[in-house]
Each structure stands twice: as C-alpha cells, then as structure tokens.
C-alpha atoms as a PDB file:
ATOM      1  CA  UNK A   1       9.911  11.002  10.187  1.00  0.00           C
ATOM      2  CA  UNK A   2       6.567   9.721  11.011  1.00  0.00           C
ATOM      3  CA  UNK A   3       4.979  10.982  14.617  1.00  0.00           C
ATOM      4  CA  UNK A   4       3.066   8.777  16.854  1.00  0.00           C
ATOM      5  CA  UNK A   5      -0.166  11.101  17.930  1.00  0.00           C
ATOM      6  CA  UNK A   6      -0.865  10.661  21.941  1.00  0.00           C
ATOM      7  CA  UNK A   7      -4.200   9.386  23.035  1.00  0.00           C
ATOM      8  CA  UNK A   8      -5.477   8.334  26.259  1.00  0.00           C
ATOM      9  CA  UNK A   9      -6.454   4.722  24.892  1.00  0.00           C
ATOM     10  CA  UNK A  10      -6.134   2.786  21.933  1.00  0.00           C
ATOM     11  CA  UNK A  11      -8.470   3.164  19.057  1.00  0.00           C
ATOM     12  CA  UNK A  12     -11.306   0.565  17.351  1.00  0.00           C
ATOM     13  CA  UNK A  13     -10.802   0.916  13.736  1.00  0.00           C
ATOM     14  CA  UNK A  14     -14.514   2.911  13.814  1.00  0.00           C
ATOM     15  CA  UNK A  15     -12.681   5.371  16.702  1.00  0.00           C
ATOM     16  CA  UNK A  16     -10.403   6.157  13.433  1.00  0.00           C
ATOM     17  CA  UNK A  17     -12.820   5.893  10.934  1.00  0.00           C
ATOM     18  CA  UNK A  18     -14.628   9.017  13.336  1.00  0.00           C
ATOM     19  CA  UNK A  19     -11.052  10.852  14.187  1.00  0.00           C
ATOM     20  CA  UNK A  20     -11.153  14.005  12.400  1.00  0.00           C
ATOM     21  CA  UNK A  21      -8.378  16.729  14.190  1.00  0.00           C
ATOM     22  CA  UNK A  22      -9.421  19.502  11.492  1.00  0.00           C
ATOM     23  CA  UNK A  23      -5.993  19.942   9.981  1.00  0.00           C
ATOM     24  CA  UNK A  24      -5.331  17.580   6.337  1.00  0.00           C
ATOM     25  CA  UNK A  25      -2.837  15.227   7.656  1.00  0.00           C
ATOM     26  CA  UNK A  26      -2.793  11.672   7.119  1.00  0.00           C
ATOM     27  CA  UNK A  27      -2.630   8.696   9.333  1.00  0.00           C
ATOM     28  CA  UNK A  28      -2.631   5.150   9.391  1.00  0.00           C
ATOM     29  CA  UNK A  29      -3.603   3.398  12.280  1.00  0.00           C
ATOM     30  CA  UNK A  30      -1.226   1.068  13.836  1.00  0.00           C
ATOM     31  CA  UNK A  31      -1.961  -1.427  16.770  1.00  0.00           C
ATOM     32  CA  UNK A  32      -4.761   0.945  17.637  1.00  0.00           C
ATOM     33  CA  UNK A  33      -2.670   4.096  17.775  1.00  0.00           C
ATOM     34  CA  UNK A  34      -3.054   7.249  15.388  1.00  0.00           C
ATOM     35  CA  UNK A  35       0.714   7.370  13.092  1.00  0.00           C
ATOM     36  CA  UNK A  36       0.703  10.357  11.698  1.00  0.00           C
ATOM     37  CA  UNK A  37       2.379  10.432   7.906  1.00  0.00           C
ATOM     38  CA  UNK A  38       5.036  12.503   7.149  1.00  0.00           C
ATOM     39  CA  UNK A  39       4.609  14.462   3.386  1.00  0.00           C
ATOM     40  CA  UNK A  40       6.077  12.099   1.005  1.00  0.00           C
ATOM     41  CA  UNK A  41       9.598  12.760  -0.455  1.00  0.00           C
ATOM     42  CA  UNK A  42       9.750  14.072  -4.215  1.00  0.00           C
ATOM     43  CA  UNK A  43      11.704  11.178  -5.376  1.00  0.00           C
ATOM     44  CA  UNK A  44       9.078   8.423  -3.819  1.00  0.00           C
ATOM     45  CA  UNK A  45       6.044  10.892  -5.493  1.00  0.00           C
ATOM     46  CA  UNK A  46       7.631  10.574  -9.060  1.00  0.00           C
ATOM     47  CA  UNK A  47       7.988   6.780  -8.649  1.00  0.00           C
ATOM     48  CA  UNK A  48       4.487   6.213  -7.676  1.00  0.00           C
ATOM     49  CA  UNK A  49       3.704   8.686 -10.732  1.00  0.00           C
ATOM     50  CA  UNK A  50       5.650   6.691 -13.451  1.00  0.00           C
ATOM     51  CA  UNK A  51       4.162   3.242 -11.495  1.00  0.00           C
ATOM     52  CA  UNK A  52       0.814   5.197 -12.019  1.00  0.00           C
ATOM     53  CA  UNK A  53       0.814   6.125 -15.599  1.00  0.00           C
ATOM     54  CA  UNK A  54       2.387   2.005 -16.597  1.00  0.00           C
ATOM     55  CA  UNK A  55      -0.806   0.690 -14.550  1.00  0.00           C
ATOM     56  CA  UNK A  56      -3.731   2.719 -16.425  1.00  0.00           C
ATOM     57  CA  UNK A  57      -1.600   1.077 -19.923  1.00  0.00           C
ATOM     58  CA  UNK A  58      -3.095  -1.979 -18.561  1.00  0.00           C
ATOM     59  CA  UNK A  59      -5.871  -1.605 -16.447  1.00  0.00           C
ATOM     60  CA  UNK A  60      -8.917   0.769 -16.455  1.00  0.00           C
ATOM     61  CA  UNK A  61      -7.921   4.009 -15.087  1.00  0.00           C
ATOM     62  CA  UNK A  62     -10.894   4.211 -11.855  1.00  0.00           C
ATOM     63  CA  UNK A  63      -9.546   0.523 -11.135  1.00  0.00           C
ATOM     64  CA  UNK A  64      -5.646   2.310 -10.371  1.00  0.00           C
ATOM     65  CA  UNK A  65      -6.272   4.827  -7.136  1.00  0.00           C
ATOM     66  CA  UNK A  66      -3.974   6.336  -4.091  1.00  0.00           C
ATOM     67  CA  UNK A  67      -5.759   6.850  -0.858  1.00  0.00           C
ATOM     68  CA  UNK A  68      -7.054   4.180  -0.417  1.00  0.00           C
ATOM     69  CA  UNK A  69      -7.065   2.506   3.283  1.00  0.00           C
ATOM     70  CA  UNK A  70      -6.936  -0.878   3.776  1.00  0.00           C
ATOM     71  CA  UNK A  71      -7.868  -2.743   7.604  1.00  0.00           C
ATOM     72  CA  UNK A  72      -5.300  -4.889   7.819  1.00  0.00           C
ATOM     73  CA  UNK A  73      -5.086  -7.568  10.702  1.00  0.00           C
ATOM     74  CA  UNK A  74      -2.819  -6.457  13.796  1.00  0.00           C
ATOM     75  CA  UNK A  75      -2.707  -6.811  17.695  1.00  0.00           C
ATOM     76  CA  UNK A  76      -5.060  -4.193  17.366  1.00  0.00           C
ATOM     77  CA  UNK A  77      -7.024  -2.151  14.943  1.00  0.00           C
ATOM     78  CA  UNK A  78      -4.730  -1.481  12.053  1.00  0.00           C
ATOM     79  CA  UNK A  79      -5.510   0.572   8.620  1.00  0.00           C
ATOM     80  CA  UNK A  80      -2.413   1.235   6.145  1.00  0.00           C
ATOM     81  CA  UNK A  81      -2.556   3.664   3.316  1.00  0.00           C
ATOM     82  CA  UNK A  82      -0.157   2.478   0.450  1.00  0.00           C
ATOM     83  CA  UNK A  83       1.178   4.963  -1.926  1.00  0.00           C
ATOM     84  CA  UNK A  84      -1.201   2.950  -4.910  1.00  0.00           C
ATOM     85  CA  UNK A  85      -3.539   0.419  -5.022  1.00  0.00           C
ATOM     86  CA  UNK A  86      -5.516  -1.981  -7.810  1.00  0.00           C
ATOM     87  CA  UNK A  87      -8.856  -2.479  -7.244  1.00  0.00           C
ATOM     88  CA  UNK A  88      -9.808  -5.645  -7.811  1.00  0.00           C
ATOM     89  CA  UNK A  89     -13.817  -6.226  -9.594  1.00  0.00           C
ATOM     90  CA  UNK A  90     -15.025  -6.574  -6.180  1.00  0.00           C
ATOM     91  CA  UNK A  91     -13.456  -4.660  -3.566  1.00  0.00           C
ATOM     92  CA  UNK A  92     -13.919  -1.575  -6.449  1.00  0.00           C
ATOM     93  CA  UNK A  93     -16.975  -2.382  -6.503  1.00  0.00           C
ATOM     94  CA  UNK A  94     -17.214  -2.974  -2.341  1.00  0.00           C
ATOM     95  CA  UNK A  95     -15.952   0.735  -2.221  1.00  0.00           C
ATOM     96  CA  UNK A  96     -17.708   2.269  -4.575  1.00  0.00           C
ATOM     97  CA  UNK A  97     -21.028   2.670  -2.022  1.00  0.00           C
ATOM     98  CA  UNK A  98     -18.985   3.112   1.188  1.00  0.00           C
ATOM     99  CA  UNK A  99     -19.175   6.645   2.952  1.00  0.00           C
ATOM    100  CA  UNK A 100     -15.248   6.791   2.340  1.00  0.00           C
ATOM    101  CA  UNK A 101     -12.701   5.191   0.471  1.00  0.00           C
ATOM    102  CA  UNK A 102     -11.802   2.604   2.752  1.00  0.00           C
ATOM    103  CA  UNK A 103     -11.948  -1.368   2.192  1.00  0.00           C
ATOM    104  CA  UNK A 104     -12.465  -3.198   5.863  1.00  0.00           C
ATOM    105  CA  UNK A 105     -11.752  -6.546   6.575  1.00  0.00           C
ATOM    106  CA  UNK A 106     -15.566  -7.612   5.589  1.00  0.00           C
ATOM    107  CA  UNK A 107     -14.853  -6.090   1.926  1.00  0.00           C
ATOM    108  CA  UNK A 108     -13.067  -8.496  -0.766  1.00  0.00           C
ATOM    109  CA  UNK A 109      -9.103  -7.200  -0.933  1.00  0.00           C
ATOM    110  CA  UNK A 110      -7.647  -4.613  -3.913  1.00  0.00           C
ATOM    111  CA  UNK A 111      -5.822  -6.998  -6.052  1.00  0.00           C
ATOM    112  CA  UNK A 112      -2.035  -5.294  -5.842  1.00  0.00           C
ATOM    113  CA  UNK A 113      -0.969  -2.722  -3.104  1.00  0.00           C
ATOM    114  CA  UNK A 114       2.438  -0.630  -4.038  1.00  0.00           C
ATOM    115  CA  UNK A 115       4.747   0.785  -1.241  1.00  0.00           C
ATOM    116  CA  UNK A 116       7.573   3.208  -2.411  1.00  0.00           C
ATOM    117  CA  UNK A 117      10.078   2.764   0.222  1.00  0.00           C
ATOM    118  CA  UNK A 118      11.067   6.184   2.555  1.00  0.00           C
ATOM    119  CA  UNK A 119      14.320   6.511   3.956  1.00  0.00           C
ATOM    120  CA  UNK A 120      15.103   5.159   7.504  1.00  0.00           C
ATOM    121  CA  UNK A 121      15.148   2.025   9.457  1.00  0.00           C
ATOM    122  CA  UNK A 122      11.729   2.230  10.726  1.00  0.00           C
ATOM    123  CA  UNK A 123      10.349   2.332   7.163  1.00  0.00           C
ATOM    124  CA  UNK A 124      11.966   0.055   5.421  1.00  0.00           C
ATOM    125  CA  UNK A 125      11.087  -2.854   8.590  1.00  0.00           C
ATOM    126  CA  UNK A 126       7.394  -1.221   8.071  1.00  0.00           C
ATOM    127  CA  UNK A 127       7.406  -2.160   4.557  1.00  0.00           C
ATOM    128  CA  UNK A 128       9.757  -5.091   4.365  1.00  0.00           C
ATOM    129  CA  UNK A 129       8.084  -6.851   7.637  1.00  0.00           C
ATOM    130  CA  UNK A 130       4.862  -4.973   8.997  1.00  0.00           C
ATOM    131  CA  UNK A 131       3.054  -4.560   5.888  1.00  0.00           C
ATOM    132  CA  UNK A 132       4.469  -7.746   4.217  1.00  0.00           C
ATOM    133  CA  UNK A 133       2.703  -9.653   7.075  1.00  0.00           C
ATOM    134  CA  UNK A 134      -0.647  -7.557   6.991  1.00  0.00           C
ATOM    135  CA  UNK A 135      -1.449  -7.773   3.313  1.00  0.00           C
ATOM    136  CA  UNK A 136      -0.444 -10.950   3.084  1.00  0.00           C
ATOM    137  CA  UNK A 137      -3.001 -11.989   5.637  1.00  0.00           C
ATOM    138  CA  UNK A 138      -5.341 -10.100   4.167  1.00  0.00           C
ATOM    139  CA  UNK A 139      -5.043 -12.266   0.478  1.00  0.00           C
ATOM    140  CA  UNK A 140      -3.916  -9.474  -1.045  1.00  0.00           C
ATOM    141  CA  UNK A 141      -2.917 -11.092  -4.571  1.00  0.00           C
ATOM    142  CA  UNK A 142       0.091  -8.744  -5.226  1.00  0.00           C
ATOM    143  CA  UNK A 143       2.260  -6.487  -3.193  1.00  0.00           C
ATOM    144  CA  UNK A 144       4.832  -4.555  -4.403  1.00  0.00           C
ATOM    145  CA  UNK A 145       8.139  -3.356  -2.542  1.00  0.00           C
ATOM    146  CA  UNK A 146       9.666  -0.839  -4.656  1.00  0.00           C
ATOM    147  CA  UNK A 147      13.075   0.494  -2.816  1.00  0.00           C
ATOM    148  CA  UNK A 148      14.259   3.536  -4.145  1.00  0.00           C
ATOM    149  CA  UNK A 149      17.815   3.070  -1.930  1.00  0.00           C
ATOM    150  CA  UNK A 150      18.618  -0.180  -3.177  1.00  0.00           C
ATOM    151  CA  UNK A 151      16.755   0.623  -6.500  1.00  0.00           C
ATOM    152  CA  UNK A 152      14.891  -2.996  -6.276  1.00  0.00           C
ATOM    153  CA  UNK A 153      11.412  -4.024  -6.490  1.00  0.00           C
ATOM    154  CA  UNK A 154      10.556  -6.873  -4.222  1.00  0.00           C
ATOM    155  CA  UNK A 155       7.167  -8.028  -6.215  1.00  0.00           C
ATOM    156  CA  UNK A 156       5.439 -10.193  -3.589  1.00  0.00           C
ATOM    157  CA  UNK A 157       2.825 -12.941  -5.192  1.00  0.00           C
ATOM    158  CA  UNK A 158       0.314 -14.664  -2.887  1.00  0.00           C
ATOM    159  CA  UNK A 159       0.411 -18.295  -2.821  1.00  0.00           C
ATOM    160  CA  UNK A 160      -1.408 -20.513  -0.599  1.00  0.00           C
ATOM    161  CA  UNK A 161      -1.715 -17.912   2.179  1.00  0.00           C
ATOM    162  CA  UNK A 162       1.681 -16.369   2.110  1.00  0.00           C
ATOM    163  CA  UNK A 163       4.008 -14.464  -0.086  1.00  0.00           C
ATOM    164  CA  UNK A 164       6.682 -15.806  -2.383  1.00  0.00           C
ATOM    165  CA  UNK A 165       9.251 -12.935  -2.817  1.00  0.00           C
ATOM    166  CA  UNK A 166      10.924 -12.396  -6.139  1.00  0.00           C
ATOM    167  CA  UNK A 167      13.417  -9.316  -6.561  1.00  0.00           C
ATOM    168  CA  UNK A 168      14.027  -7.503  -9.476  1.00  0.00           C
ATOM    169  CA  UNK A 169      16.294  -4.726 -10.341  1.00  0.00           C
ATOM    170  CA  UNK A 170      18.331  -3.424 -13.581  1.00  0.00           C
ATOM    171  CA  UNK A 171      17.204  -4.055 -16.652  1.00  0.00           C
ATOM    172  CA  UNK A 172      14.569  -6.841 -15.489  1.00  0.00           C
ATOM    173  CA  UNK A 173      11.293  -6.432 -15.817  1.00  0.00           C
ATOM    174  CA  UNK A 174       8.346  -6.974 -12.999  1.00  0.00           C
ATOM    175  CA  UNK A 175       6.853 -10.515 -14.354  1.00  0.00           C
ATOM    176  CA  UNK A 176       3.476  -9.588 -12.089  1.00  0.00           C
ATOM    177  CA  UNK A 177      -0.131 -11.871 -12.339  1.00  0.00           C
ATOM    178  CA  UNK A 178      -2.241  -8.856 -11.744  1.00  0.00           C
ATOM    179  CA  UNK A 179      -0.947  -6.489 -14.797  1.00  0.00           C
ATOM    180  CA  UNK A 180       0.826  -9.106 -17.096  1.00  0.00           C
ATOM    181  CA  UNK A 181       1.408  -6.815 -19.945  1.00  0.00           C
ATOM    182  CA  UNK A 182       3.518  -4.625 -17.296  1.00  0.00           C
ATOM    183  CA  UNK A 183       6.216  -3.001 -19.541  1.00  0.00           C
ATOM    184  CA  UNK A 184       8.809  -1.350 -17.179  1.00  0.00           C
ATOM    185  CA  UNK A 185      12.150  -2.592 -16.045  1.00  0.00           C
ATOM    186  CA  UNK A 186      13.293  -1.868 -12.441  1.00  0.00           C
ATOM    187  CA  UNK A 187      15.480   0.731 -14.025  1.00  0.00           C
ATOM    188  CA  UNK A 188      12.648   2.296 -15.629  1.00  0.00           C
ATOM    189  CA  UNK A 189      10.953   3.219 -12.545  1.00  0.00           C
ATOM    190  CA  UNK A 190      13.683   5.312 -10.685  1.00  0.00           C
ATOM    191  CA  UNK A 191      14.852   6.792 -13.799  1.00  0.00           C
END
C-alpha cells in the first residue's frame, strides 16, 4: 500500500526535484504531494523483466530504462515513475545531459511508458484513469496497461491527442507502433 508523506504545503515539481529524506525510497509526486512507493511485488518485477528482455530484441538496449520520471500535467505538480520506459531519439537524448534522469514537461516525451498493474483499487484507478489521462496529455505515443489480475494488456496508442484503447490477452499478441517486431503474446508475459 502506497503512503501519502505529510508536508506543511504542497510541492513545485523543483521542491521534489530538491526533496531528499536520506533513506532510498521512492516517490512520485502527485497533485503536489510526496506518494511514497511501496517495494514492488515479485510477480509485477518478473513481468517488467520478461517486458524488458522482448524490448532490447527490438530496440537498442540504453533506449529501454526503469527509473525514469516523467512531469506529467495535474492540478498540481505531478511526476510518475513507470515500471519501464522507451526513450524516444529525443527525449534520450533530452536526458542524457540533465543532472538526473528525469524528462520535464519542456523535454520531448519517451515514446512508450509500461505500468504493471499492483493489487488494489487505488492502483488499478491510478493506472487505468490517473496515468491514462497524464501521459496521454503529455503525447506520449504508447502506453501500456499490463494487468497481472485480469492477465490483459490494455496497449494504449495516441491518436490525435487522446488514446485509443485496444485489449489483448491469451494467445494475442501486442500489435504496438513503437516496437513492431514485438514477439510476445499476452500469455507470454505472465507466464
């Protein structure tokens, strides 16, 4: 379960660019207020693995990273952390002289973000609504939904400023823009 840190105020995305509590947790930054992320579940780390491993088939390997922050557009400052994200040319190459690995909302957008689903309610309206709305704002090209409970991938193209949806699951596979030689079926990935 994620846990919201308490502040006095709400933070500019540089307050969180600066926040440093001296212990190695993560957080993303939501609305202007520190969310602190909870260790990932083994099941979600061996999907992003396998996801991992398919990308660097088809795309140079420094172009495929986790860690990554994005700003994202919110009622306040907002910066998500997906479990993987593909550099596009230019935001890899945008990042590549920043002071940390962080693309802000004056950088050119990664070209596909991936968020492995975590159990509960919260999370899945995070990923399915939240973050749907963010990168889509932010032209991401491709964002990926992959939903280790219902053992779908929701691959989410961007079209004319919004998302078009397509779901896969069994033995399809992901039919994506970004990596078009992608060789897994939904199956493939929680196996």
């Amino acid at each position: 379960m994620s846990q919201t840190v308490s502040l006095p105020t709400y933070l500019t995305f540089e307050d969180y660019l600066a926040y440093d509590d001296g212990t190695d947790r993560r957080y993303e930054l939501v609305d202007g207020v520190l969310v602190e992320m909870p260790p990932e579940r083994d099941e979600n780390l061996g999907i992003a693995r396998t996801l991992l491993l398919e990308l660097i088939k088809h795309l140079p390997a420094d172009r495929v990273v986790w860690g990554t922050e994005i700003e994202v557009t919110g009622r306040r400052a907002t910066a998500r952390i997906p479990d993987l994200l593909v550099h596009s040319e230019e935001s890899k190459a945008a990042v590549a002289s920043a002071p940390r690995a962080t693309l802000t909302r004056d950088m050119p957008p990664p070209a596909l973000v991936v968020e492995v689903v975590s159990p509960g309610q919260a999370n899945r309206e995070r990923d399915y609504r939240y973050k749907h709305t963010e990168y889509a704002a932010r032209g991401i090209a491709e964002y990926w939904i992959v939903d280790p409970e219902t053992r779908q991938v929701t691959l989410c193209q961007w079209v004319s400023g919004q998302y078009e949806d397509q779901v896969y699951s069994g033995d399809e596979i992901l039919q994506s823009t970004v990596v078009p030689g992608f060789g897994l079926t939904t199956a493939a990935i929680f196996a």
